[in-house]
Protein backbone atom coordinates (compact mmCIF):
# COMPACT_ATOMS: atom_id res chain seq x y z
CA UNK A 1 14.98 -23.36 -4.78
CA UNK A 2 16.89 -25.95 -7.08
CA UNK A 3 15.39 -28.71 -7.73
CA UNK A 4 16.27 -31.75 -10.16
CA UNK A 5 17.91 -34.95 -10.88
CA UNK A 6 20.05 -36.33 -7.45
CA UNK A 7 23.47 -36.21 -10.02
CA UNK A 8 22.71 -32.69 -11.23
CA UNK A 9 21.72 -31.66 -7.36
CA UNK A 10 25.20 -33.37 -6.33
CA UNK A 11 27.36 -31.36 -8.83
CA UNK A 12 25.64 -28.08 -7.71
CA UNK A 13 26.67 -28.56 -3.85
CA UNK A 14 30.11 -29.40 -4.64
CA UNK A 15 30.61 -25.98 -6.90
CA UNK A 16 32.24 -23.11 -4.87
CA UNK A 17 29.66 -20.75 -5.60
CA UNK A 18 27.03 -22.65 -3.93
CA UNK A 19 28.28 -21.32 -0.77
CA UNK A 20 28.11 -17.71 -1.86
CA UNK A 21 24.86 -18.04 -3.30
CA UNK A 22 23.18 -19.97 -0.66
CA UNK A 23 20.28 -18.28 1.42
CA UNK A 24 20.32 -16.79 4.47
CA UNK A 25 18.02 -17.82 7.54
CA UNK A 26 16.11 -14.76 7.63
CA UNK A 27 15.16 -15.31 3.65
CA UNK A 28 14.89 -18.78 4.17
CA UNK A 29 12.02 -18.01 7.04
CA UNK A 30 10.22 -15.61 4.78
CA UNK A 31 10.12 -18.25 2.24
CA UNK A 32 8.79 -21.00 4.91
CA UNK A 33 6.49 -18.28 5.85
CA UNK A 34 4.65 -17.05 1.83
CA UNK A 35 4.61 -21.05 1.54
CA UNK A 36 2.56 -21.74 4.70
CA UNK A 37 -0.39 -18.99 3.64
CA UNK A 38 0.07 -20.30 0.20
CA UNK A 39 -1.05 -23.76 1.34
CA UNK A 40 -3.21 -22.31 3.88
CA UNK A 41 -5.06 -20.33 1.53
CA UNK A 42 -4.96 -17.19 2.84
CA UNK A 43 -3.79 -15.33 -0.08
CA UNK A 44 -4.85 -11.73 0.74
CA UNK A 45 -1.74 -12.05 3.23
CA UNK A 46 0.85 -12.05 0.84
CA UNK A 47 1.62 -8.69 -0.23
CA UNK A 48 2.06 -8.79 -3.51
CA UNK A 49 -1.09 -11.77 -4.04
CA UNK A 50 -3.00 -8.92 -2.59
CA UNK A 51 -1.87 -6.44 -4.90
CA UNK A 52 -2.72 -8.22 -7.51
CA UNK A 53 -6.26 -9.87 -6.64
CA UNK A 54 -7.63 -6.40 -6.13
CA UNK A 55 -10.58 -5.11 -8.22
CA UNK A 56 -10.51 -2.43 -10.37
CA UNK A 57 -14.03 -1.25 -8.35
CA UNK A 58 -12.40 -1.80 -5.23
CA UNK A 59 -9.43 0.21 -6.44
CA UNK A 60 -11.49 3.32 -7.94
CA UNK A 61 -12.97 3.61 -4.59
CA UNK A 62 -9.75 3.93 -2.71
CA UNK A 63 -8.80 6.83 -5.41
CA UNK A 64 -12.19 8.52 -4.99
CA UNK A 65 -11.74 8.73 -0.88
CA UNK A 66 -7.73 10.10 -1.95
CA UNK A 67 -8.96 12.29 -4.47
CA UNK A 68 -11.42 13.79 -2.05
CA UNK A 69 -8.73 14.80 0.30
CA UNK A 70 -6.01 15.92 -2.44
CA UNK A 71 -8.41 17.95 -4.37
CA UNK A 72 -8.83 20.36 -1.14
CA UNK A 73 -5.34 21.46 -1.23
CA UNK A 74 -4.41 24.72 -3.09
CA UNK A 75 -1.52 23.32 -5.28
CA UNK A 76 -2.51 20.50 -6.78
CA UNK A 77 -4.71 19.45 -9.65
CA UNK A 78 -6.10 15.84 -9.51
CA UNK A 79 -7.60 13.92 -11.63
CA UNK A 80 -8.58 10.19 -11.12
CA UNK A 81 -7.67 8.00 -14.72
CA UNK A 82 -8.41 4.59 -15.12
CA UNK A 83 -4.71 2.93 -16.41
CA UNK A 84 -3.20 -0.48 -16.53
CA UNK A 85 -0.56 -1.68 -14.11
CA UNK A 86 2.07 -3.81 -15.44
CA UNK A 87 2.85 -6.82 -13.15
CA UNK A 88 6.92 -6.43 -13.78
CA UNK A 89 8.96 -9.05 -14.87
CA UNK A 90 9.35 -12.89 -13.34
CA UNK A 91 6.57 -15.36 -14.61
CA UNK A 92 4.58 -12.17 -15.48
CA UNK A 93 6.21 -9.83 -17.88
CA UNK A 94 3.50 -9.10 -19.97
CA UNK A 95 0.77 -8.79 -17.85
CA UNK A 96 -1.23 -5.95 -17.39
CA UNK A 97 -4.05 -5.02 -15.17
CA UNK A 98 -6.67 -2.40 -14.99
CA UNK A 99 -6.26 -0.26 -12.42
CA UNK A 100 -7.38 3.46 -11.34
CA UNK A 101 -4.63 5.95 -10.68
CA UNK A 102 -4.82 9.46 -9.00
CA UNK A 103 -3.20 12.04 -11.62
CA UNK A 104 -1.51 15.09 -10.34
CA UNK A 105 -0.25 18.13 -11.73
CA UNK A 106 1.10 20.80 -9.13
CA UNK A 107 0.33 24.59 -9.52
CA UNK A 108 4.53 25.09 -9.06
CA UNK A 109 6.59 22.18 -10.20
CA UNK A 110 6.45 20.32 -13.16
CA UNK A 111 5.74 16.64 -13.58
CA UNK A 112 9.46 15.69 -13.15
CA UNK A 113 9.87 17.38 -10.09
CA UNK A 114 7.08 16.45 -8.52
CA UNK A 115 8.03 12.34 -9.07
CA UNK A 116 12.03 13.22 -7.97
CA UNK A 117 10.55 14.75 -4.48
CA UNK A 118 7.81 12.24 -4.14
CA UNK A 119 11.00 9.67 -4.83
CA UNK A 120 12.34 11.40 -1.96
CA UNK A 121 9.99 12.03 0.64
CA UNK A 122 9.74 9.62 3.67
CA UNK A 123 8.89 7.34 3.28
CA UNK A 124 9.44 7.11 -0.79
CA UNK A 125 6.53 7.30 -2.73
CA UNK A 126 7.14 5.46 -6.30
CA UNK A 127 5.11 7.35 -9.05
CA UNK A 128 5.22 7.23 -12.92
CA UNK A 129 4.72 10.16 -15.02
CA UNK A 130 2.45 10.25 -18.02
CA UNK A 131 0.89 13.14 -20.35
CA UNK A 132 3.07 15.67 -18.24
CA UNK A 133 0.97 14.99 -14.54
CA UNK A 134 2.15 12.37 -11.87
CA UNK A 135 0.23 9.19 -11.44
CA UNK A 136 -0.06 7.12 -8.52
CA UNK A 137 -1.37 3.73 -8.97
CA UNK A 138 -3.75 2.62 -6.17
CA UNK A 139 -3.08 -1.20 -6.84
CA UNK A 140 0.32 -0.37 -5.27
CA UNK A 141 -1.12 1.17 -2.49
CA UNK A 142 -1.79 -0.67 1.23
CA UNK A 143 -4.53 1.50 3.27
CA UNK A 144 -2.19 2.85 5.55
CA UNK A 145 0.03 4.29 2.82
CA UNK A 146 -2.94 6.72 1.95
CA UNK A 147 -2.35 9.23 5.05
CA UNK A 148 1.44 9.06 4.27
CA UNK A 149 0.68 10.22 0.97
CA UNK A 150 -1.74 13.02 1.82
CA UNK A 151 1.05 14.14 4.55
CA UNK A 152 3.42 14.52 1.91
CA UNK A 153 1.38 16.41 -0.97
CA UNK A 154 0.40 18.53 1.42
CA UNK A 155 3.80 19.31 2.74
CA UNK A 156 4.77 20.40 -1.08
């Protein structure tokens, strides 16, 4: 979204890479869409709002339910750590927020391994790797990824 003095406006339109850059429908409804629950207030709908708005309670007891479940199979050690999620870049760079992350170290594989197949399971399961176990961060996590994940581990 550009937005600005009419002259400045003008001299953008008339460049040849306006045309290239310009949005597509489908973005441009997906943008018409986050700005409707924005002004609607219904925040919780917006995937990442959501991600972000959750509380570090509500998040330790999503890990405790997936711990219960991961710590019954064979292979895996897990651990639940209480970490800090970093928000990524955009208007939040910086930004980090406490969080509570499942940490897994597997009987067979190392750390590395572990992340590269989680990486490539289906669907992909994003992980980060610290003090030699795998962590998965449950701010990340919707509810329905939670039975993906314990399909996976338990395929390993």
């Amino acid at each position: 979204i550009i937005l600005g003095c009419k002259d400045y406006i003008e001299r953008i339109r008339k460049n040849p890479m306006s045309r290239a850059l310009r949005i597509d429908k489908l973005t441009l409804a997906g943008m018409e869409m986050t700005l409707r629950l924005y002004m609607e207030g219904c925040h919780e709908d917006i995937p990442v709002l959501s991600m972000l708005l959750q509380k570090p309670e509500d998040l330790e007891i999503k890990a405790k339910k997936l711990s219960r479940y991961l710590k019954r199979l064979k292979n895996l050690e897990v651990h639940i750590v209480r970490e800090y999620s970093r928000c990524g870049g955009g208007a939040l760079p910086q930004l980090s927020l406490e969080t509570y992350c499942i940490a897994i170290k597997h009987r067979s594989m190392s750390a590395k391994e572990l992340e590269k197949k989680l990486r490539e399971s289906d669907p992909p399961v994003v992980a980060r790797i610290r003090e030699d176990r795998v962590l998965l961060d449950l701010r990340t996590m919707f509810p329905e990824d939670l039975k993906d994940i314990q399909r996976i581990l338990k395929g390993l």
